[in-house]
PDB file of N, CA and C in Angstrom:
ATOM      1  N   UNK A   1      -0.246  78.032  92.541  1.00  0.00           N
ATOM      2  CA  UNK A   1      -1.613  78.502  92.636  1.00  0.00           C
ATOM      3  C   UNK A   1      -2.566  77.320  92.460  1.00  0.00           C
ATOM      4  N   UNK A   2      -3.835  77.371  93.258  1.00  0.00           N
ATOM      5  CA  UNK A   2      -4.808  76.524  93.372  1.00  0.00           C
ATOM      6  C   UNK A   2      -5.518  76.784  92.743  1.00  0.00           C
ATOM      7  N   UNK A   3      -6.639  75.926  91.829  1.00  0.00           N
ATOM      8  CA  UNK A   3      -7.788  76.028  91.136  1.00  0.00           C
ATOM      9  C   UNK A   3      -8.636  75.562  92.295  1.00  0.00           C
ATOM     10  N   UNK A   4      -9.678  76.229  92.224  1.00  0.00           N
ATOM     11  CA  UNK A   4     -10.488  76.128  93.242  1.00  0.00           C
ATOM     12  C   UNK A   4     -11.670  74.667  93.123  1.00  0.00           C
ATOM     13  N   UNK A   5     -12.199  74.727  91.686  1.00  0.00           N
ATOM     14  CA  UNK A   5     -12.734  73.095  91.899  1.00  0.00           C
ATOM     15  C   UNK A   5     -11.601  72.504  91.216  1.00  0.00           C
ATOM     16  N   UNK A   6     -10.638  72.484  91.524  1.00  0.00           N
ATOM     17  CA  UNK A   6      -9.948  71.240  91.186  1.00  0.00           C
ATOM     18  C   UNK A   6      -9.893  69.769  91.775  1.00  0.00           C
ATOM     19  N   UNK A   7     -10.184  70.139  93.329  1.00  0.00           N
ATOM     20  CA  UNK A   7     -10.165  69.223  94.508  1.00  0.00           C
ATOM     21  C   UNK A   7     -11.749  68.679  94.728  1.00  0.00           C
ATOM     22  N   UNK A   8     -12.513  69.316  93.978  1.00  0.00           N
ATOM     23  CA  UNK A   8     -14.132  69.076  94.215  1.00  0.00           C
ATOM     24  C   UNK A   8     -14.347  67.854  94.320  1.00  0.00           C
ATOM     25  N   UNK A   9     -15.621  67.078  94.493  1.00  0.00           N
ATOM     26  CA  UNK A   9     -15.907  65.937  94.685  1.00  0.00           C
ATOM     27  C   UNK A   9     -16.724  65.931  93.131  1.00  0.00           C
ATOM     28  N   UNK A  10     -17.004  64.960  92.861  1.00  0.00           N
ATOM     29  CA  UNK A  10     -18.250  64.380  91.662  1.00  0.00           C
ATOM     30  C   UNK A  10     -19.567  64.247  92.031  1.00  0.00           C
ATOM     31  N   UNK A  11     -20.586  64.367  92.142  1.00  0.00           N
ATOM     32  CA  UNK A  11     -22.079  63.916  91.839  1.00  0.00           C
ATOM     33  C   UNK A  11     -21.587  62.808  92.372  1.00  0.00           C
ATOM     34  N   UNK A  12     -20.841  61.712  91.920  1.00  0.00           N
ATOM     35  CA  UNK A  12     -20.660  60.028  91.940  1.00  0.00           C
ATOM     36  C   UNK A  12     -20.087  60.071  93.173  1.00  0.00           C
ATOM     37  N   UNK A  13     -18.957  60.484  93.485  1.00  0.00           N
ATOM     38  CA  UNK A  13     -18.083  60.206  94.415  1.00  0.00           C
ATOM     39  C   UNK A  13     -18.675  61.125  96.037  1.00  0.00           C
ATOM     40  N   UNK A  14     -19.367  62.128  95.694  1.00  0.00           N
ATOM     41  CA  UNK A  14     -20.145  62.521  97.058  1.00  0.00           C
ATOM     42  C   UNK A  14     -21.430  61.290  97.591  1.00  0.00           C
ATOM     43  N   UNK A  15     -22.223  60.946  96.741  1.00  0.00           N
ATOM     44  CA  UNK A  15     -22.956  59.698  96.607  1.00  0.00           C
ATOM     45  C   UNK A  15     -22.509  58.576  97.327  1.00  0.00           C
ATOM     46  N   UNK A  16     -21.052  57.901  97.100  1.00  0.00           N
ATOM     47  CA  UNK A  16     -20.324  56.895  97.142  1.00  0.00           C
ATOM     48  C   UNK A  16     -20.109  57.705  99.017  1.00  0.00           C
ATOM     49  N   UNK A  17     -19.446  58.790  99.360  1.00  0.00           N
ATOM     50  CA  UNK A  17     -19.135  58.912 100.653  1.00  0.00           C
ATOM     51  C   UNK A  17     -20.450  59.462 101.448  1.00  0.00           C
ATOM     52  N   UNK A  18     -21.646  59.501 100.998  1.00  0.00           N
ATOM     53  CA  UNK A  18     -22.822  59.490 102.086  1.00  0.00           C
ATOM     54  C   UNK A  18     -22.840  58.360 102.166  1.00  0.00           C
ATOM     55  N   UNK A  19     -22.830  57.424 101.338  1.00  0.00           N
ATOM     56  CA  UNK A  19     -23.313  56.187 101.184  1.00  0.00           C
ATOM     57  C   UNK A  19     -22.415  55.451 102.653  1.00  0.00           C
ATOM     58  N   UNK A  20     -21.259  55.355 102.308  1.00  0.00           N
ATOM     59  CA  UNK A  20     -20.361  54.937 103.272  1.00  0.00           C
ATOM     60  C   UNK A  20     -20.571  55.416 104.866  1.00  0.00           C
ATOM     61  N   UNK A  21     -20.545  56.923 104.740  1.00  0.00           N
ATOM     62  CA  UNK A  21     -20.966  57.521 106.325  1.00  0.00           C
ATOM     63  C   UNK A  21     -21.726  57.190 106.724  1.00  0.00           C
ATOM     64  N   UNK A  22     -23.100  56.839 106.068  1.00  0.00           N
ATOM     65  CA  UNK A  22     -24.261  55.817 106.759  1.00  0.00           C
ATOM     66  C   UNK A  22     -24.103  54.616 106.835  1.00  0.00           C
ATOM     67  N   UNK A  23     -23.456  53.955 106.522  1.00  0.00           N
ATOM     68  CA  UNK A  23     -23.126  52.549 107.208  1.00  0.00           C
ATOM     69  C   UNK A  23     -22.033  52.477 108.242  1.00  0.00           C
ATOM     70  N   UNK A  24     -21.274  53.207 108.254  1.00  0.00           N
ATOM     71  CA  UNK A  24     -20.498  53.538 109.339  1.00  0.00           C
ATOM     72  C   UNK A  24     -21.099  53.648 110.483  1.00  0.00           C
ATOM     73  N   UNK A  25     -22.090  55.550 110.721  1.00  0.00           N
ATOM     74  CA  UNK A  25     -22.592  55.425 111.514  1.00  0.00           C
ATOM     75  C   UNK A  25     -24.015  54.415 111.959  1.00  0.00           C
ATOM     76  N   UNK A  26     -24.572  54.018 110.949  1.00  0.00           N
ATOM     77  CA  UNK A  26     -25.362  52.720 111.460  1.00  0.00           C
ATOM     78  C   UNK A  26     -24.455  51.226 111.676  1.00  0.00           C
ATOM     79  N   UNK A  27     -23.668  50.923 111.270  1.00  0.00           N
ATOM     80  CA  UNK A  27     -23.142  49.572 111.670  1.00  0.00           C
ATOM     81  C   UNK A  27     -22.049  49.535 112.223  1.00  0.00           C
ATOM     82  N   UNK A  28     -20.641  50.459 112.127  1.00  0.00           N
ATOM     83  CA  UNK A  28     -19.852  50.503 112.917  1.00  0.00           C
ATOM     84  C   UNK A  28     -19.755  51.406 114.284  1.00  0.00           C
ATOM     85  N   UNK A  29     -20.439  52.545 114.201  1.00  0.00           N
ATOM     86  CA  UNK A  29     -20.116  53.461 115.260  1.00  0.00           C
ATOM     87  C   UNK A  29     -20.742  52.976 116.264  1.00  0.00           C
ATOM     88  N   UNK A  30     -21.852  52.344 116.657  1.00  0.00           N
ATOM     89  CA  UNK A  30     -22.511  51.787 117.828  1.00  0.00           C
ATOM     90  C   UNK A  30     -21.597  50.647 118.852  1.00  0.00           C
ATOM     91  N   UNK A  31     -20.248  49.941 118.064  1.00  0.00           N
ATOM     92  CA  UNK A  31     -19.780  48.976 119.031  1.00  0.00           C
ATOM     93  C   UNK A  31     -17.939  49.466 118.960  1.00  0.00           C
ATOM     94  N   UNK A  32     -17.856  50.983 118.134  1.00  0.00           N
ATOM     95  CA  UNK A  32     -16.137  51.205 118.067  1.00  0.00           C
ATOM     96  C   UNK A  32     -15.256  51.435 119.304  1.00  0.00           C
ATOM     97  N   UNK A  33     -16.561  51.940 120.279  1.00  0.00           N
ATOM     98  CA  UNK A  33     -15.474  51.756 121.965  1.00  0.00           C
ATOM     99  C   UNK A  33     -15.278  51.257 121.994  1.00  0.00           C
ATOM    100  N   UNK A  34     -16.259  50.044 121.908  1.00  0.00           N
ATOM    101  CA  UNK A  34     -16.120  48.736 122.502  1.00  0.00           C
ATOM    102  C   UNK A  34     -14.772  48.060 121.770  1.00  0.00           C
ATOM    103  N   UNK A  35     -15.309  48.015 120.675  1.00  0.00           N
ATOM    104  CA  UNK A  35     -13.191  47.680 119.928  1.00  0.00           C
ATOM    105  C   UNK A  35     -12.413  48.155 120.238  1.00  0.00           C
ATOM    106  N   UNK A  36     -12.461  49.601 120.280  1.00  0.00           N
ATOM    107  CA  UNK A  36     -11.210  49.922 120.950  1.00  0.00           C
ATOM    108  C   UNK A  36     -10.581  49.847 122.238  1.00  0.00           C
ATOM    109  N   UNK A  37     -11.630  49.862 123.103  1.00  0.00           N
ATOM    110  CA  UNK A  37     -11.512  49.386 124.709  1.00  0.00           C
ATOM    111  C   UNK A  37     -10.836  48.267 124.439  1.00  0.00           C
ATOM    112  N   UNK A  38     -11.003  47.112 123.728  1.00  0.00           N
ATOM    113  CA  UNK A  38     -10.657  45.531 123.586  1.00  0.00           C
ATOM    114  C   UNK A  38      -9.066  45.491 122.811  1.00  0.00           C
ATOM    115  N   UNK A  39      -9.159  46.737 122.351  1.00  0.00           N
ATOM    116  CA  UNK A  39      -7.795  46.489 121.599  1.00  0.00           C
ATOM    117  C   UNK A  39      -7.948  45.235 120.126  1.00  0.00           C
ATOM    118  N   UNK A  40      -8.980  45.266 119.958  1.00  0.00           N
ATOM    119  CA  UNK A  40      -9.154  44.446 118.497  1.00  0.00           C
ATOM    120  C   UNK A  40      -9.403  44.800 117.339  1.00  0.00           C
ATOM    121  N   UNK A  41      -9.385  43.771 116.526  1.00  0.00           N
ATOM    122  CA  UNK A  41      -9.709  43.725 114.951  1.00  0.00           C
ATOM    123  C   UNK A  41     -11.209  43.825 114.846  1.00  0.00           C
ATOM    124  N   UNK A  42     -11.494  45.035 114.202  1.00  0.00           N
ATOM    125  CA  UNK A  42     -13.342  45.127 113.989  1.00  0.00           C
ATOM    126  C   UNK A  42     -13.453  44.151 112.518  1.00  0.00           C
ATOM    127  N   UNK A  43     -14.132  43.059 113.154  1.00  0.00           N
ATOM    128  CA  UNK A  43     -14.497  42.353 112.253  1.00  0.00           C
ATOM    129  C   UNK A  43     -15.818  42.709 111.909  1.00  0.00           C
ATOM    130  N   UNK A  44     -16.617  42.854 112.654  1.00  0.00           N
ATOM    131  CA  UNK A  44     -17.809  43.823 112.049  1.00  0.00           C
ATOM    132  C   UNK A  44     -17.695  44.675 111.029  1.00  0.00           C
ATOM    133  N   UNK A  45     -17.069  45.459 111.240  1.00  0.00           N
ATOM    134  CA  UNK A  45     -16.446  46.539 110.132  1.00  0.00           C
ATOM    135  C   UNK A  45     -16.138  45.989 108.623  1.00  0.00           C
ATOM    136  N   UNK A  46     -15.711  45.311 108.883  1.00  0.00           N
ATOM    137  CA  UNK A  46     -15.304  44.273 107.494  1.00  0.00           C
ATOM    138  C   UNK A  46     -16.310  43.892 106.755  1.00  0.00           C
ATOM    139  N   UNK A  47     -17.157  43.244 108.065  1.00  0.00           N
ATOM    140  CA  UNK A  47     -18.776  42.558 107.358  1.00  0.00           C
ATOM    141  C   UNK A  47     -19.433  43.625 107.260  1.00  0.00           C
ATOM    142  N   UNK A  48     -19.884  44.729 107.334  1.00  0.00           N
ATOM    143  CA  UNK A  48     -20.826  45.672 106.935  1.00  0.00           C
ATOM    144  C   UNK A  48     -20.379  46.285 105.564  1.00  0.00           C
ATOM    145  N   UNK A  49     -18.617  46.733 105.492  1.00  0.00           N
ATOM    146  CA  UNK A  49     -18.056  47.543 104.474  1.00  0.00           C
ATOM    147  C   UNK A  49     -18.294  46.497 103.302  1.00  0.00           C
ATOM    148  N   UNK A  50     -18.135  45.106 103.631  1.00  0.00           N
ATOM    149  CA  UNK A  50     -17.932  44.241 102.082  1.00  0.00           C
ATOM    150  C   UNK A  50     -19.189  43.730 101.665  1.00  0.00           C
ATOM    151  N   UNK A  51     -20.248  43.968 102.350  1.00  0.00           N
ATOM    152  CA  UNK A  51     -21.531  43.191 102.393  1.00  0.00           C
ATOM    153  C   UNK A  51     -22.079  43.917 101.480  1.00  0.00           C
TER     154      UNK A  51
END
Protein backbone atom coordinates (compact mmCIF):
# COMPACT_ATOMS: atom_id res chain seq x y z
CA UNK A 1 0.00 0.00 0.00
CA UNK A 2 0.88 3.59 -0.99
CA UNK A 3 0.87 6.66 1.18
CA UNK A 4 -0.30 9.16 -0.85
CA UNK A 5 2.17 12.20 0.03
CA UNK A 6 4.81 10.05 0.40
CA UNK A 7 6.14 10.72 -3.19
CA UNK A 8 5.23 14.58 -2.87
CA UNK A 9 7.64 17.13 -3.81
CA UNK A 10 8.94 19.90 -1.04
CA UNK A 11 8.29 23.71 -1.23
CA UNK A 12 12.36 23.41 -1.96
CA UNK A 13 12.52 20.81 -4.42
CA UNK A 14 9.34 22.07 -6.63
CA UNK A 15 11.31 25.57 -6.59
CA UNK A 16 14.61 23.79 -7.60
CA UNK A 17 12.48 21.99 -10.76
CA UNK A 18 10.69 25.33 -12.04
CA UNK A 19 13.83 26.74 -11.66
CA UNK A 20 15.50 24.18 -13.96
CA UNK A 21 12.41 23.96 -16.56
CA UNK A 22 13.05 27.58 -17.21
CA UNK A 23 16.39 27.38 -18.19
CA UNK A 24 15.85 24.51 -20.17
CA UNK A 25 13.14 25.94 -21.99
CA UNK A 26 14.95 29.35 -22.32
CA UNK A 27 18.51 28.07 -23.06
CA UNK A 28 18.35 24.62 -24.19
CA UNK A 29 15.10 23.99 -26.03
CA UNK A 30 15.63 26.67 -28.80
CA UNK A 31 18.86 24.79 -30.47
CA UNK A 32 17.91 20.70 -29.22
CA UNK A 33 16.96 19.79 -32.99
CA UNK A 34 19.56 21.23 -33.99
CA UNK A 35 21.77 18.78 -31.65
CA UNK A 36 20.04 16.23 -32.34
CA UNK A 37 19.88 16.56 -36.13
CA UNK A 38 23.94 16.83 -35.64
CA UNK A 39 24.14 13.88 -33.57
CA UNK A 40 26.18 15.84 -30.81
CA UNK A 41 27.26 16.68 -27.41
CA UNK A 42 25.08 19.81 -26.19
CA UNK A 43 27.66 21.74 -24.90
CA UNK A 44 25.38 24.52 -24.42
CA UNK A 45 23.48 22.52 -22.12
CA UNK A 46 26.36 22.13 -19.89
CA UNK A 47 27.04 25.94 -19.97
CA UNK A 48 23.59 27.07 -19.03
CA UNK A 49 22.96 23.97 -16.35
CA UNK A 50 26.50 24.83 -14.51
CA UNK A 51 26.45 28.57 -14.93
Amino acid sequence: MTHPGLYALTEEHEAIRAAVREIAEREIAPYAAEVDAESRYPVEAQKALTA
